[in-house]
N, C-alpha and C. Protein backbone atom coordinates (compact mmCIF):
# COMPACT_ATOMS: atom_id res chain seq x y z
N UNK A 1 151.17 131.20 108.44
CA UNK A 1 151.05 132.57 108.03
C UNK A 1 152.17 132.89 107.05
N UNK A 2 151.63 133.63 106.00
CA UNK A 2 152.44 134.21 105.12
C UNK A 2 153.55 135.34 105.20
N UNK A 3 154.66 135.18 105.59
CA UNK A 3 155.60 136.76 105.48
C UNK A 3 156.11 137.21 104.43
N UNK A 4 156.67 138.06 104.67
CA UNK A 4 156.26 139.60 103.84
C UNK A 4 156.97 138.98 102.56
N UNK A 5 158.46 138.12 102.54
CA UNK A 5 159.40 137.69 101.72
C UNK A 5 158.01 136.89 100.76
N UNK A 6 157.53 135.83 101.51
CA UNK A 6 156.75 135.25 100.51
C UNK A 6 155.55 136.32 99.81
N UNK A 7 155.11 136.72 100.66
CA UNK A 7 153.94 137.98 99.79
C UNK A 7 154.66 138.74 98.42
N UNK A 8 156.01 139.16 98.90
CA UNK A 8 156.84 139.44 98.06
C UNK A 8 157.12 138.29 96.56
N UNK A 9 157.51 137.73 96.92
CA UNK A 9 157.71 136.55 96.07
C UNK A 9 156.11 136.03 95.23
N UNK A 10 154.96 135.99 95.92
CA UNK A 10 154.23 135.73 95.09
C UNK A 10 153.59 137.05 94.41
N UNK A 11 153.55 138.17 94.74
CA UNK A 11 153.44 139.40 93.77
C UNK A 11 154.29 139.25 92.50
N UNK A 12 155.93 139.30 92.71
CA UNK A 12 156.26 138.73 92.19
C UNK A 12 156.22 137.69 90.75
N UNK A 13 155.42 136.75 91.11
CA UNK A 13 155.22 135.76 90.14
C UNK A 13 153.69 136.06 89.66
N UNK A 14 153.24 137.02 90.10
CA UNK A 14 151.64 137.18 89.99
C UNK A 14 151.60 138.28 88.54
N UNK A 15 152.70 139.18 89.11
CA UNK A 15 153.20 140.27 88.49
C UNK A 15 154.14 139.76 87.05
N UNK A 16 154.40 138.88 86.77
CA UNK A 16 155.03 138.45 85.50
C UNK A 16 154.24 137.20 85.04
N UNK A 17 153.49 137.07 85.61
CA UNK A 17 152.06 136.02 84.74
C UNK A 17 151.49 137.12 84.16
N UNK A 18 150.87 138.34 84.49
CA UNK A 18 149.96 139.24 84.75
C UNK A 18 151.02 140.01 82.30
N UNK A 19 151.95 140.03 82.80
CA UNK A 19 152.63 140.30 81.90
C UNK A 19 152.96 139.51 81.10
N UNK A 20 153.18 138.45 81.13
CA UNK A 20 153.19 137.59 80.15
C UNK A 20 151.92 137.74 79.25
N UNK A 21 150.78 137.04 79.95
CA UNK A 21 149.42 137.23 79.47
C UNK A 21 149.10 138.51 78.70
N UNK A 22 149.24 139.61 79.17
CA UNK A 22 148.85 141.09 79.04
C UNK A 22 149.88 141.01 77.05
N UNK A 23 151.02 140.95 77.23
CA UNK A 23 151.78 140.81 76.08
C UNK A 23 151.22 140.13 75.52
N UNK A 24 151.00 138.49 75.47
CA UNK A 24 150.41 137.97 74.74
C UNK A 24 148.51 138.52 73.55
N UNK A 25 147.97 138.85 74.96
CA UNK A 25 146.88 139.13 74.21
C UNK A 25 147.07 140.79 73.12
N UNK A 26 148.25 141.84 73.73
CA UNK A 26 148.94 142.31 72.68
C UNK A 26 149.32 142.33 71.24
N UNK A 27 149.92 140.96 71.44
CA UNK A 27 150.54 140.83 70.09
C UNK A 27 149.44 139.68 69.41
N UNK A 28 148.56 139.44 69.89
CA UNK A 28 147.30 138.93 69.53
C UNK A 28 146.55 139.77 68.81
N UNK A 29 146.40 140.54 69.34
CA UNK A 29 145.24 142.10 68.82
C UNK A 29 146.33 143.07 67.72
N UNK A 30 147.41 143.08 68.08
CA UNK A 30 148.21 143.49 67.28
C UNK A 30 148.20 142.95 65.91
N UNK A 31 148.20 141.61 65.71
CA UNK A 31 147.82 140.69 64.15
C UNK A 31 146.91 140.29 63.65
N UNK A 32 145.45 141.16 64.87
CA UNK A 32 144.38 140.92 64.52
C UNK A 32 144.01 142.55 63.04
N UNK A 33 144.66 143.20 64.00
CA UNK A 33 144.67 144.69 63.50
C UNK A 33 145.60 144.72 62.02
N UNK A 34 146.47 144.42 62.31
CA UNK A 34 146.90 144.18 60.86
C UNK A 34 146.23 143.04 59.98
N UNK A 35 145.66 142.02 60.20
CA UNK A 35 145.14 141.48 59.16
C UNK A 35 143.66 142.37 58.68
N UNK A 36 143.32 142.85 59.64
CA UNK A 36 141.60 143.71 59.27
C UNK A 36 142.20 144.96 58.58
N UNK A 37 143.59 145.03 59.09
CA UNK A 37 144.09 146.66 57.86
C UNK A 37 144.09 145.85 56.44
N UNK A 38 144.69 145.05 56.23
CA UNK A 38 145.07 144.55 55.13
C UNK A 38 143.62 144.06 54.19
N UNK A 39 142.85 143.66 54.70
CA UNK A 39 141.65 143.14 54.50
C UNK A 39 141.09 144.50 53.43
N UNK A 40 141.05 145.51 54.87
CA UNK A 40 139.97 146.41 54.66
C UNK A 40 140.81 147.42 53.26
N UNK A 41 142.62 147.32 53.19
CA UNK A 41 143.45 147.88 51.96
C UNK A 41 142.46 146.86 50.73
N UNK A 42 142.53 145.96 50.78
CA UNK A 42 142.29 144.89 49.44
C UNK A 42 140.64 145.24 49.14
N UNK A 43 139.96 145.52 49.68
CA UNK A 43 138.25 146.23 49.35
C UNK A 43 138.56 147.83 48.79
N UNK A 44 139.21 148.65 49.90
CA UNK A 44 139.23 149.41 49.08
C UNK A 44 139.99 149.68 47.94
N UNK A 45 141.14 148.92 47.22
CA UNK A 45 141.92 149.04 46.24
C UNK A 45 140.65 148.40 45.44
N UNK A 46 139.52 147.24 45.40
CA UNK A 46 139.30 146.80 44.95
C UNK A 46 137.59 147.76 44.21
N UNK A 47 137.09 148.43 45.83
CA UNK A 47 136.42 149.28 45.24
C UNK A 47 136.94 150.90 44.47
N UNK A 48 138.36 151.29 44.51
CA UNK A 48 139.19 152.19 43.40
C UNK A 48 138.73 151.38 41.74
N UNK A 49 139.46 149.85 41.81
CA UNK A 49 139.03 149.76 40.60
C UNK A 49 138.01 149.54 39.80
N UNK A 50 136.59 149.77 40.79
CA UNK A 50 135.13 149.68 40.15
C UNK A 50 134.88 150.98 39.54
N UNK A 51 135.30 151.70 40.51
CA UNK A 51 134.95 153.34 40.25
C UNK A 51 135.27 153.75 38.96
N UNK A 52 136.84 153.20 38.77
CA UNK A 52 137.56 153.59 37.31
C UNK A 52 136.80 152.90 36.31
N UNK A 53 136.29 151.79 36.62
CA UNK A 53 135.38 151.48 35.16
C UNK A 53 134.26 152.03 35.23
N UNK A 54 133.64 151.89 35.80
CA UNK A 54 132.49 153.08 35.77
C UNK A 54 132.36 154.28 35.49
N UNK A 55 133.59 154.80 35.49
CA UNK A 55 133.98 156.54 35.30
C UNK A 55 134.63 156.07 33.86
N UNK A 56 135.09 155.43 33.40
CA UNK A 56 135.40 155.11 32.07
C UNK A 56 134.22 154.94 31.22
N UNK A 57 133.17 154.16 31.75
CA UNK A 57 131.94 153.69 30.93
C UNK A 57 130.92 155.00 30.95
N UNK A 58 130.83 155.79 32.38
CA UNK A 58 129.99 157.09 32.39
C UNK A 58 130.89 157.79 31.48
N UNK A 59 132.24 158.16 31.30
CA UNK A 59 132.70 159.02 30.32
C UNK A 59 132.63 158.53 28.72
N UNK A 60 132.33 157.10 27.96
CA UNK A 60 132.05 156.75 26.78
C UNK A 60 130.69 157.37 26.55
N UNK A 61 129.92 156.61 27.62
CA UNK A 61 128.39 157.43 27.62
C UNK A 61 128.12 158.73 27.41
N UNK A 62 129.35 159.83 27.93
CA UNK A 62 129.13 160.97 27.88
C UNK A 62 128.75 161.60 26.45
N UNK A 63 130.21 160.71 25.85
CA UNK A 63 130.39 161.09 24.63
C UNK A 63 129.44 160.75 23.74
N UNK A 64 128.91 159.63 23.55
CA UNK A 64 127.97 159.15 22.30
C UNK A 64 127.18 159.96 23.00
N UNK A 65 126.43 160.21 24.31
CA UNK A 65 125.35 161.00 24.42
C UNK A 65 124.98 162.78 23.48
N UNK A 66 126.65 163.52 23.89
CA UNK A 66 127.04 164.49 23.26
C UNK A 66 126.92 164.39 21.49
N UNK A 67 127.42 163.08 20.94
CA UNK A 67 127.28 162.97 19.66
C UNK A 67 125.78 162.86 19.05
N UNK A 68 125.26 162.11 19.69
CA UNK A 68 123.75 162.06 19.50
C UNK A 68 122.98 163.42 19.87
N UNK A 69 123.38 164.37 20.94
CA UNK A 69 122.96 165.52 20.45
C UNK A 69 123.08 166.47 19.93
N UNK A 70 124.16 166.20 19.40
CA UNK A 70 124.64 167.33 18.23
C UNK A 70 124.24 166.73 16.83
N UNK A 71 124.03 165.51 16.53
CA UNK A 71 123.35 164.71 15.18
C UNK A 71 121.98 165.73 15.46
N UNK A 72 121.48 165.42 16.67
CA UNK A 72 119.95 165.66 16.68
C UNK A 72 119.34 167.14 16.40
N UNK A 73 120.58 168.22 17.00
CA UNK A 73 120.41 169.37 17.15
C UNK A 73 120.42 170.13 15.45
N UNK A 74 121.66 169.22 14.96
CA UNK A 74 122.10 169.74 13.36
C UNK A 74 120.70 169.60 12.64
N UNK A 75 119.79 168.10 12.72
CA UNK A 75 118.82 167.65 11.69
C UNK A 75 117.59 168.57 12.14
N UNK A 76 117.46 169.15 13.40
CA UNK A 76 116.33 169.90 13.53
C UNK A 76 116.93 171.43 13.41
N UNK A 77 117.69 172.03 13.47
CA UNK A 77 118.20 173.16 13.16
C UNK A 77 117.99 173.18 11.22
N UNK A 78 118.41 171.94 10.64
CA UNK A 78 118.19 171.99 9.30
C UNK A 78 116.76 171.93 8.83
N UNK A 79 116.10 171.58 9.68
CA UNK A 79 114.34 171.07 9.28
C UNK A 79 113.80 172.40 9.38
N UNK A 80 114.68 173.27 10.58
CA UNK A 80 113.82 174.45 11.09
C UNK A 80 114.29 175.88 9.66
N UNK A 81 115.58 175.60 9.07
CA UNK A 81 115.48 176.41 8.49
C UNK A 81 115.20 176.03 6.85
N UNK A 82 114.40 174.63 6.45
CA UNK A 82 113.80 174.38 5.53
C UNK A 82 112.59 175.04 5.62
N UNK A 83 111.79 174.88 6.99
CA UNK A 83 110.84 175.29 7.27
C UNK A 83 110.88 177.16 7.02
N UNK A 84 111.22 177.62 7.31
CA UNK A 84 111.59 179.21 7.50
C UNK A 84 111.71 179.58 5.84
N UNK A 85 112.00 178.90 5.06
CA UNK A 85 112.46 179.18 3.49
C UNK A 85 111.10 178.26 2.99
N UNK A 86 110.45 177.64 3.50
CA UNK A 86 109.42 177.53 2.79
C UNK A 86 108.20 178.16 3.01
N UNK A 87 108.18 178.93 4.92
CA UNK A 87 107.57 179.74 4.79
C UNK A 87 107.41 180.71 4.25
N UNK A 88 108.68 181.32 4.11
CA UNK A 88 108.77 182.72 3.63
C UNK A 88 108.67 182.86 1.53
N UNK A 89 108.50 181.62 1.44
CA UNK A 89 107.87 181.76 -0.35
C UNK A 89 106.69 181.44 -0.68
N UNK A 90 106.24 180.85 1.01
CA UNK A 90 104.24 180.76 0.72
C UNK A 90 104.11 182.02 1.17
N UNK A 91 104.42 182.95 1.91
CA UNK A 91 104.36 184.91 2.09
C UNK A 91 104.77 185.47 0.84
N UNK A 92 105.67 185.48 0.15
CA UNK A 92 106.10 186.24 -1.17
C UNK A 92 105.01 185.71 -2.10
N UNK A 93 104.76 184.24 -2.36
CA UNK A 93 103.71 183.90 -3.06
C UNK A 93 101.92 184.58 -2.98
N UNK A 94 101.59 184.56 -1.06
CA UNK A 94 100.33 185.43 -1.28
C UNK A 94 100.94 186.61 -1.03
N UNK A 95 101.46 187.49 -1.00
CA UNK A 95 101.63 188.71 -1.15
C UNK A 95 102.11 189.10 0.46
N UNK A 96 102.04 188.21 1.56
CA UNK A 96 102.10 188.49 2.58
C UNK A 96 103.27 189.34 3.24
N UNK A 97 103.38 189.69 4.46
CA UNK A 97 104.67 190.78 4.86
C UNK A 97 105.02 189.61 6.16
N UNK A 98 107.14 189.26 6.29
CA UNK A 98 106.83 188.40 7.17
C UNK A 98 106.90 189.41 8.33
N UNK A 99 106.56 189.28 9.03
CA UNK A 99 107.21 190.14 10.47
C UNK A 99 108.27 189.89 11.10
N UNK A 100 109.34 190.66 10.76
CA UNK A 100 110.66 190.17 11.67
C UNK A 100 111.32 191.82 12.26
């Protein structure tokens, strides 16, 4: 039969296995966690620098888009008031009244 000294004594040793282990798988999960931080830093630094080219390339786009509609807007604004001056001398020509 076991007395109390030994019950003692193997708690004891039960109780600092129990801790050893427990620490260990600690500082296990502990460098698991920092390598998945570090991981998951290097994707997102990596998806920051997709964004910036893309927001660089959507903002070039912006611009030629803007330039192309202001080319487009000028040549039909000019067509429209060729048009308007050639209407208005086929009206003076038949005698017509324009309505404005």
């Amino acid at each position: 039969m076991l007395t109390k000294s030994d019950l003692s004594q193997i708690r004891k040793v039960v109780r600092e296995e129990v801790e050893n282990e427990a620490q260990s798988i600690k500082d296990e999960l502990g460098s698991d966690i920092n390598m998945s931080r570090m991981r998951i830093q290097s994707d997102i630094n990596e998806l920051k620098d997709r964004i910036k080219n893309l927001e660089i390339r959507v903002s070039k786009m912006h611009a030629e888009l803007k330039k192309e509609i202001k080319a487009v807007s000028y040549f039909l604004d000019k067509d429209i008031v060729k048009t308007i001056k050639r209407v208005r001398r086929v009206e003076e020509h038949l005698g017509l009244s324009s309505a404005q």
